[in-house]
N, C-alpha and C. Protein backbone atom coordinates (compact mmCIF):
# COMPACT_ATOMS: atom_id res chain seq x y z
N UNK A 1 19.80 136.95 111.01
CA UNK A 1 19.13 135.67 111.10
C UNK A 1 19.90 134.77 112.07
N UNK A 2 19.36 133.81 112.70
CA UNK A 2 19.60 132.94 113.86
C UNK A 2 20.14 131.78 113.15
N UNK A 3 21.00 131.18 113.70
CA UNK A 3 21.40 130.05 113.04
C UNK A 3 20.37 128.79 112.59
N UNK A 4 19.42 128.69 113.78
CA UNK A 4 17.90 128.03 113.27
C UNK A 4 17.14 128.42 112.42
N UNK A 5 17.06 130.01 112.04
CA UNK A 5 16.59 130.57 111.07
C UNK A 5 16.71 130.13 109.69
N UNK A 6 18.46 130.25 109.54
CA UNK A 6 19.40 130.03 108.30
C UNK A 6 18.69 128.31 107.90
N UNK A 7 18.92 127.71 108.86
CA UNK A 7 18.77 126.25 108.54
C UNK A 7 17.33 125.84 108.11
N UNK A 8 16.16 126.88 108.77
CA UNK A 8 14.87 126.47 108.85
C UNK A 8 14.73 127.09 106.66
N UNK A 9 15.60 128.17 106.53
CA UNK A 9 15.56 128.63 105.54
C UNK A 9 15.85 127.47 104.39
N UNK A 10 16.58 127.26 104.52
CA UNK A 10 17.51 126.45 103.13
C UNK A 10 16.48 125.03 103.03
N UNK A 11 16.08 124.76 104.58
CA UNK A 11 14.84 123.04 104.22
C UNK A 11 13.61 123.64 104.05
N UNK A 12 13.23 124.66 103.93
CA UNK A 12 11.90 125.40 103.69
C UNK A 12 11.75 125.05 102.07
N UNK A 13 12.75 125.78 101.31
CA UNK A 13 13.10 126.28 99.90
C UNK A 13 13.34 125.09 98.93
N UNK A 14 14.07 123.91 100.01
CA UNK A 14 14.45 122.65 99.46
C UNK A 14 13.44 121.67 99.86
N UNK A 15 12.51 121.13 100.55
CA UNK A 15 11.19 121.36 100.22
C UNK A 15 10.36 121.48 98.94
N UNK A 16 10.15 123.00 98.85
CA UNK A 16 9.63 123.58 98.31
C UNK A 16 9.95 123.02 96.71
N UNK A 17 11.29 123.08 96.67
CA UNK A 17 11.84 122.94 95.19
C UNK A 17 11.52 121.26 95.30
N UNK A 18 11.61 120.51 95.90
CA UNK A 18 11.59 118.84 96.43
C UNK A 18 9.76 118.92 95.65
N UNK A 19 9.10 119.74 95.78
CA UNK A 19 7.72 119.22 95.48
C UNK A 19 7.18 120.08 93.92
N UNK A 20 8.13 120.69 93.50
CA UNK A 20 8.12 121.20 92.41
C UNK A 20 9.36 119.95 91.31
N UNK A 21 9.91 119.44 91.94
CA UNK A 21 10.74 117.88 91.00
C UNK A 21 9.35 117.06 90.61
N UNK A 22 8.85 116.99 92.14
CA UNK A 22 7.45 115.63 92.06
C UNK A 22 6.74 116.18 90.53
N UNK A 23 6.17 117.73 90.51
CA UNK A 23 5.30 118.11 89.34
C UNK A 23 5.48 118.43 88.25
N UNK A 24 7.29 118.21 88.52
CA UNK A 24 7.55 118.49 86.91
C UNK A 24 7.74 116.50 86.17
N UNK A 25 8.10 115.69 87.49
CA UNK A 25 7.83 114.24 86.72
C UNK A 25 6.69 114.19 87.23
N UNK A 26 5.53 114.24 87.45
CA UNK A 26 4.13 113.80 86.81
C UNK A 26 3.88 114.85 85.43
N UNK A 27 4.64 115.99 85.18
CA UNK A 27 4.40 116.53 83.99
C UNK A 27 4.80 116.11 82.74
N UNK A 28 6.08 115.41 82.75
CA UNK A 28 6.82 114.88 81.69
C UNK A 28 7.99 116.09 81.87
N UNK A 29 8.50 116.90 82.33
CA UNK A 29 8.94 117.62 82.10
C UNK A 29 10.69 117.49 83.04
N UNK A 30 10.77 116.56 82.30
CA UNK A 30 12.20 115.40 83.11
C UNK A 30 13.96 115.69 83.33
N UNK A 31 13.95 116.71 82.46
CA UNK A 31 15.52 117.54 82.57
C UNK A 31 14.87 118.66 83.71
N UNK A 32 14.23 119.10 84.22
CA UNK A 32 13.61 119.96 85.03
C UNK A 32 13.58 119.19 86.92
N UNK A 33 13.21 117.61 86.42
CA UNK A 33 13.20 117.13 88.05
C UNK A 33 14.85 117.06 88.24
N UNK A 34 15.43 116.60 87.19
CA UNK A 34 17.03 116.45 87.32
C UNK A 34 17.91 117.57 88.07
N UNK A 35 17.47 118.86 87.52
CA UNK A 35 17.54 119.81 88.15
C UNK A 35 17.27 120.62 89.63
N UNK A 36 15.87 119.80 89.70
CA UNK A 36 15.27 120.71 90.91
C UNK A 36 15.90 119.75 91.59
N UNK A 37 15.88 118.84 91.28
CA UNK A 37 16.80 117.49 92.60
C UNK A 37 18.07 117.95 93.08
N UNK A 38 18.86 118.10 92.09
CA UNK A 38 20.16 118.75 92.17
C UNK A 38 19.65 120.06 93.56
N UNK A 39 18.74 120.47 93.10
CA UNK A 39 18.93 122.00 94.02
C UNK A 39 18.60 121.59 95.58
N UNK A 40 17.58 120.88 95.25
CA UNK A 40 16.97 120.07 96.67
C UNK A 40 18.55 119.55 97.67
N UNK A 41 19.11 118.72 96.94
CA UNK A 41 20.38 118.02 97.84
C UNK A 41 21.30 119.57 97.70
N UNK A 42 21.66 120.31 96.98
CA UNK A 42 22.10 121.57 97.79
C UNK A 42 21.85 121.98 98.52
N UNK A 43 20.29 122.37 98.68
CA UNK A 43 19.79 123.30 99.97
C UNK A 43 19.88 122.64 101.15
N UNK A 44 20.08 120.98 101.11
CA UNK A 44 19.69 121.00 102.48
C UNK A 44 21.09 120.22 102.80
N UNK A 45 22.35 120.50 101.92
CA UNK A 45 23.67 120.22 102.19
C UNK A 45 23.85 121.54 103.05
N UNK A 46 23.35 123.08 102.20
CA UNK A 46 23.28 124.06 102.82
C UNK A 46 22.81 123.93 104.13
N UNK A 47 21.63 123.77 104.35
CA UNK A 47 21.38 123.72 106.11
C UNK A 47 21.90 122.69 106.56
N UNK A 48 22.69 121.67 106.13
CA UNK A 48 23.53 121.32 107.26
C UNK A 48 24.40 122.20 107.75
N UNK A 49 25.57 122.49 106.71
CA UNK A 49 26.36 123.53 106.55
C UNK A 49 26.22 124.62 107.45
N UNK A 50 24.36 125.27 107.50
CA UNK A 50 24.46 126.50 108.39
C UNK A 50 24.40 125.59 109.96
N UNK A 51 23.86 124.87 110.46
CA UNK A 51 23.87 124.18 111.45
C UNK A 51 25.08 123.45 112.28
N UNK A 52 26.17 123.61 111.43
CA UNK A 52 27.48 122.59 112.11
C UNK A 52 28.46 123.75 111.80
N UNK A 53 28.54 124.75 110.60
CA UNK A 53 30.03 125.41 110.47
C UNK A 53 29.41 126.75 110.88
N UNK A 54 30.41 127.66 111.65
CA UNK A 54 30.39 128.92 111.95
C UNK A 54 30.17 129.58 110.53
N UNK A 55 30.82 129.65 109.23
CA UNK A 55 30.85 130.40 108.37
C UNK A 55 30.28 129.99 107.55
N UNK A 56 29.15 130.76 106.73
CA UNK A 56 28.05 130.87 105.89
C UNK A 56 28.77 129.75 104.64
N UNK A 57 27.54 129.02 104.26
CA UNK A 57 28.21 128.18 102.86
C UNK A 57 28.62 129.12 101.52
N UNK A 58 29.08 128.05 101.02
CA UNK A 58 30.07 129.24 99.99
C UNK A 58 28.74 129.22 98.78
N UNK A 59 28.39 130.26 97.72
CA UNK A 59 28.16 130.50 96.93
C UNK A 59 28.39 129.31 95.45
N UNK A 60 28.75 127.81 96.01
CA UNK A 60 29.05 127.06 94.62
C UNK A 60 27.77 125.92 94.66
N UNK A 61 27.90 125.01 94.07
CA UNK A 61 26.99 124.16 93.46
C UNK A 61 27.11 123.10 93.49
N UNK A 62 28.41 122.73 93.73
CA UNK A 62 28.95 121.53 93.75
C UNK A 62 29.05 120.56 94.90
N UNK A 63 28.13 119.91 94.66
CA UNK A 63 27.68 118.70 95.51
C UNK A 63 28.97 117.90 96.58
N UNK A 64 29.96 117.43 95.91
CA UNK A 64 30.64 117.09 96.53
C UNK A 64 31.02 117.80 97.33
N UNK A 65 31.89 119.15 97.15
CA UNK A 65 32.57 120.24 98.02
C UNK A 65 31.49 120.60 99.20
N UNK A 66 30.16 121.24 98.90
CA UNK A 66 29.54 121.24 99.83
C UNK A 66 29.33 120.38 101.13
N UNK A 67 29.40 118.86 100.49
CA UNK A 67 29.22 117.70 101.97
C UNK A 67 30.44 117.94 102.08
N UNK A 68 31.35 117.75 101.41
CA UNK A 68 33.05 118.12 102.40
C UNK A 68 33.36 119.09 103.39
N UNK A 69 32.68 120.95 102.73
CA UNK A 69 33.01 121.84 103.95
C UNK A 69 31.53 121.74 105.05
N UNK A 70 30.42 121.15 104.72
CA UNK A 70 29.70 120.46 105.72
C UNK A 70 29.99 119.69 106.86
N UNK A 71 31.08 118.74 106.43
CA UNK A 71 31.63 118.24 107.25
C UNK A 71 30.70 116.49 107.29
N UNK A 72 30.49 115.81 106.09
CA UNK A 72 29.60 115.18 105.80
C UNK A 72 30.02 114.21 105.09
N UNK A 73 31.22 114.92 104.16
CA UNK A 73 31.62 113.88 103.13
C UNK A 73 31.70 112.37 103.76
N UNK A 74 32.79 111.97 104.44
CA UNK A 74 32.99 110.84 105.43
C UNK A 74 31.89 110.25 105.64
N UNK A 75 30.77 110.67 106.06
CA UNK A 75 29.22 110.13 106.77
C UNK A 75 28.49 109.76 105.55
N UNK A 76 28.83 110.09 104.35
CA UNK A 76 27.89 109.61 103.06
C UNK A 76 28.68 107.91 102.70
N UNK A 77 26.94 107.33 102.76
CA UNK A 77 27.47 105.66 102.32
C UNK A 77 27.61 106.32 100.76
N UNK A 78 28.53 104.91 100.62
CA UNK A 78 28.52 104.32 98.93
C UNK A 78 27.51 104.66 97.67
N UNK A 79 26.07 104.54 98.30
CA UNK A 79 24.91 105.09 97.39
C UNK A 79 25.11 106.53 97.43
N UNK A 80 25.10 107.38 98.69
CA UNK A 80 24.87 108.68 98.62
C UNK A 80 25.88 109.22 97.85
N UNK A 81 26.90 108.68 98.21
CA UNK A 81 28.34 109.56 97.22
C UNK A 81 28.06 109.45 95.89
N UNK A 82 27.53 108.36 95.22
CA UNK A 82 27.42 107.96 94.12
C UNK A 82 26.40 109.09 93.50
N UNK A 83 25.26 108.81 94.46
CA UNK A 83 24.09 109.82 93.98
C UNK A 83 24.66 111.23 94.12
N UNK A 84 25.03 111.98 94.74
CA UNK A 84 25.67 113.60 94.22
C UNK A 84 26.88 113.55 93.64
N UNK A 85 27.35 112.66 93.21
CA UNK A 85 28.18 112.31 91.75
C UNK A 85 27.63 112.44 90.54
N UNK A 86 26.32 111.51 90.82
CA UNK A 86 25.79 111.68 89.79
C UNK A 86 24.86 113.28 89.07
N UNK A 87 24.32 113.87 90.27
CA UNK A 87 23.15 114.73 90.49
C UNK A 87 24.17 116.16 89.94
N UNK A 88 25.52 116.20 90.42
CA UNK A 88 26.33 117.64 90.64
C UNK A 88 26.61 118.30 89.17
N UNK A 89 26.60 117.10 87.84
CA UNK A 89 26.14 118.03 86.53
C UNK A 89 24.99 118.24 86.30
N UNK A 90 24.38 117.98 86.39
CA UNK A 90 23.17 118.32 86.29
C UNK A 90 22.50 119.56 86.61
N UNK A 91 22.76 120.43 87.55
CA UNK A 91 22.76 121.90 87.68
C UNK A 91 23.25 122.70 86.29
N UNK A 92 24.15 122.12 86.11
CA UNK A 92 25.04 123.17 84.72
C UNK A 92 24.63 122.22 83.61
N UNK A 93 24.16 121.46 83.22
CA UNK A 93 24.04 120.47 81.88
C UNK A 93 22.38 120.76 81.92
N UNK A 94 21.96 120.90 82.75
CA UNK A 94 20.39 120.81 82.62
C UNK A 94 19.89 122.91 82.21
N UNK A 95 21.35 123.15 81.95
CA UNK A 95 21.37 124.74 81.61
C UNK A 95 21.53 125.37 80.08
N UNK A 96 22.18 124.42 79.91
CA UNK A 96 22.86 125.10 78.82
C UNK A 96 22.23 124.04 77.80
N UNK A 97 22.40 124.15 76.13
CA UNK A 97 22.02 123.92 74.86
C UNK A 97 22.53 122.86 74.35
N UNK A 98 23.70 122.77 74.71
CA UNK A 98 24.35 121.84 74.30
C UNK A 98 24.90 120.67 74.95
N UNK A 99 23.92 120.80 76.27
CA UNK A 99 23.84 119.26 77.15
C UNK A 99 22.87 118.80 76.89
N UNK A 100 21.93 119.85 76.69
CA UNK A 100 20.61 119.26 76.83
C UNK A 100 19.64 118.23 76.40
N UNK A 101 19.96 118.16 74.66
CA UNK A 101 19.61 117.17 73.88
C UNK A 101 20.20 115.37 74.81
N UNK A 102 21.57 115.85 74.99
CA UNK A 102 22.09 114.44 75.88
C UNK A 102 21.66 114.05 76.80
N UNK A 103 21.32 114.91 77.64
CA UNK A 103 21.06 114.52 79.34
C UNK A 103 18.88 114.16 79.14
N UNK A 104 19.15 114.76 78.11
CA UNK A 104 16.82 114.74 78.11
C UNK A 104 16.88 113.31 77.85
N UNK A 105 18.15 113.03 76.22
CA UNK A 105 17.85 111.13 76.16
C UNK A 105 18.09 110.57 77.43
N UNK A 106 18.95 110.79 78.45
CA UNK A 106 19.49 109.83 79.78
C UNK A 106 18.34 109.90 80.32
N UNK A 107 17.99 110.92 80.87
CA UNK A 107 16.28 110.66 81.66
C UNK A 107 15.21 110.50 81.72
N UNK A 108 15.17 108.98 81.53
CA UNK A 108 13.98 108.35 81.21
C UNK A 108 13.09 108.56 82.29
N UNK A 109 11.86 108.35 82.15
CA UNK A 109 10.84 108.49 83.70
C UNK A 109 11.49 107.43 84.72
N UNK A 110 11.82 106.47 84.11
CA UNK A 110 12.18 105.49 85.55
C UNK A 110 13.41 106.34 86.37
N UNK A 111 14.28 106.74 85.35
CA UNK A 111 16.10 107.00 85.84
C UNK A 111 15.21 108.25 86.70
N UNK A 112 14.05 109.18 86.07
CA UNK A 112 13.84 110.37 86.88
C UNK A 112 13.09 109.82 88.34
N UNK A 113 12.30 108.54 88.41
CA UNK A 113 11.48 108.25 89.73
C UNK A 113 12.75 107.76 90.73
N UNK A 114 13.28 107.24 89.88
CA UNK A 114 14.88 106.61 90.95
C UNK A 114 15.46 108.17 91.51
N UNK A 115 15.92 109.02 90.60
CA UNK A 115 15.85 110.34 91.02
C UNK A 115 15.40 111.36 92.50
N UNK A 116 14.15 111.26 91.76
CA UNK A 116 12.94 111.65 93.30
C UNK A 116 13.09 111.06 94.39
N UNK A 117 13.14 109.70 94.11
CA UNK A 117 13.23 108.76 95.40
C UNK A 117 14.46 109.35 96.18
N UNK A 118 16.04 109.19 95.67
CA UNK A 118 17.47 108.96 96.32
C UNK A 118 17.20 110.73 96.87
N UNK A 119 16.26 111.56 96.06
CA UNK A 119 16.36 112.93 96.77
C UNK A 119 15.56 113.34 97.76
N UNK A 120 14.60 112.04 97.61
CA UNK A 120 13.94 112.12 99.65
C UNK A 120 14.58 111.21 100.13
N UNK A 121 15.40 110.57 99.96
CA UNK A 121 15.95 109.45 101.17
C UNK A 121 17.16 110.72 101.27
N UNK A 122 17.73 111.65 100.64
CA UNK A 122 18.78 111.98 101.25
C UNK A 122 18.37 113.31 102.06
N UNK A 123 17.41 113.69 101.76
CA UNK A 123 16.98 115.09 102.71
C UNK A 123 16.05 114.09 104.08
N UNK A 124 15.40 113.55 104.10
CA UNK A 124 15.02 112.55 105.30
C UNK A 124 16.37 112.24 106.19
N UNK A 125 17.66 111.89 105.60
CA UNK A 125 19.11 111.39 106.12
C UNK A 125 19.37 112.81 106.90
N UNK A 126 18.93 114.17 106.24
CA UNK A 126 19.88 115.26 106.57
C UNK A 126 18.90 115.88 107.54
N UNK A 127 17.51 115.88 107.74
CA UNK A 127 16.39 115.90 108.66
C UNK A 127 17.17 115.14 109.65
N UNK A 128 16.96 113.88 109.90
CA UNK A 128 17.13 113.20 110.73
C UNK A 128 18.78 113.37 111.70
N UNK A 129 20.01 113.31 111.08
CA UNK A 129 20.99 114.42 111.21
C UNK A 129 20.90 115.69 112.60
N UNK A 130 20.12 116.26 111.44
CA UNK A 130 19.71 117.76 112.70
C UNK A 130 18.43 117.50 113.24
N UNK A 131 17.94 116.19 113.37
CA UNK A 131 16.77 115.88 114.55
C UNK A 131 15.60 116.54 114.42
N UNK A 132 15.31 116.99 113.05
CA UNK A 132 14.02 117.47 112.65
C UNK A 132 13.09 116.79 112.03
């Protein structure tokens, strides 16, 4: 795969998962957008990642580390840092049994539309970035 390939890959998927958040909050189904959000700002931390570093992103999850070996961390305002601070448990808490009861009370529909929103303003930021 071409390095445009890799990148066209990861905003295809993140996307994809970006419009599956939207239908799980019009569903009620709100530990689920928490999640797909989370995956959304991965994938397209990932295609930055394939677009700026020679070597393939690493296999982790973690929001922060990713914009760091991206080369991104620095370039995130105050909101954005905050928001994959907030978003980076949520992959693993929105998994397991014994987050879950906690994190379902935190996400109310509003906390989930605030959600949706900060996860298209930050893939629009990472579009715009690589001039797509």
């Amino acid at each position: 795969m071409t390095k445009e390939e890799r990148v066209k890959y990861w905003i295809d998927i993140a996307e994809y998962d970006f419009d599956t958040a939207k239908v799980m909050l019009k569903s009620g189904r709100r530990l689920y957008v928490a999640f797909m959000c989370h995956q959304v700002v991965e994938k397209m931390l990932k295609a930055y990642w394939c677009a700026t570093q020679e070597k393939e992103p690493p296999y982790i999850h973690n929001l922060n580390r990713l914009a760091e070996g991206a080369g991104l961390l620095t370039e995130l305002n105050e909101k954005q840092c905050d928001f994959i601070e907030t978003l980076t448990p949520m992959n693993i808490e929105a998994r397991y049994p014994e987050y879950k009861d906690q994190l379902s009370r935190a996400l109310t529909p509003k906390y989930c539309r605030s959600i949706v929103n900060d996860t298209k303003d930050f893939m629009q930021w990472i579009k715009k970035k690589l001039s797509i």
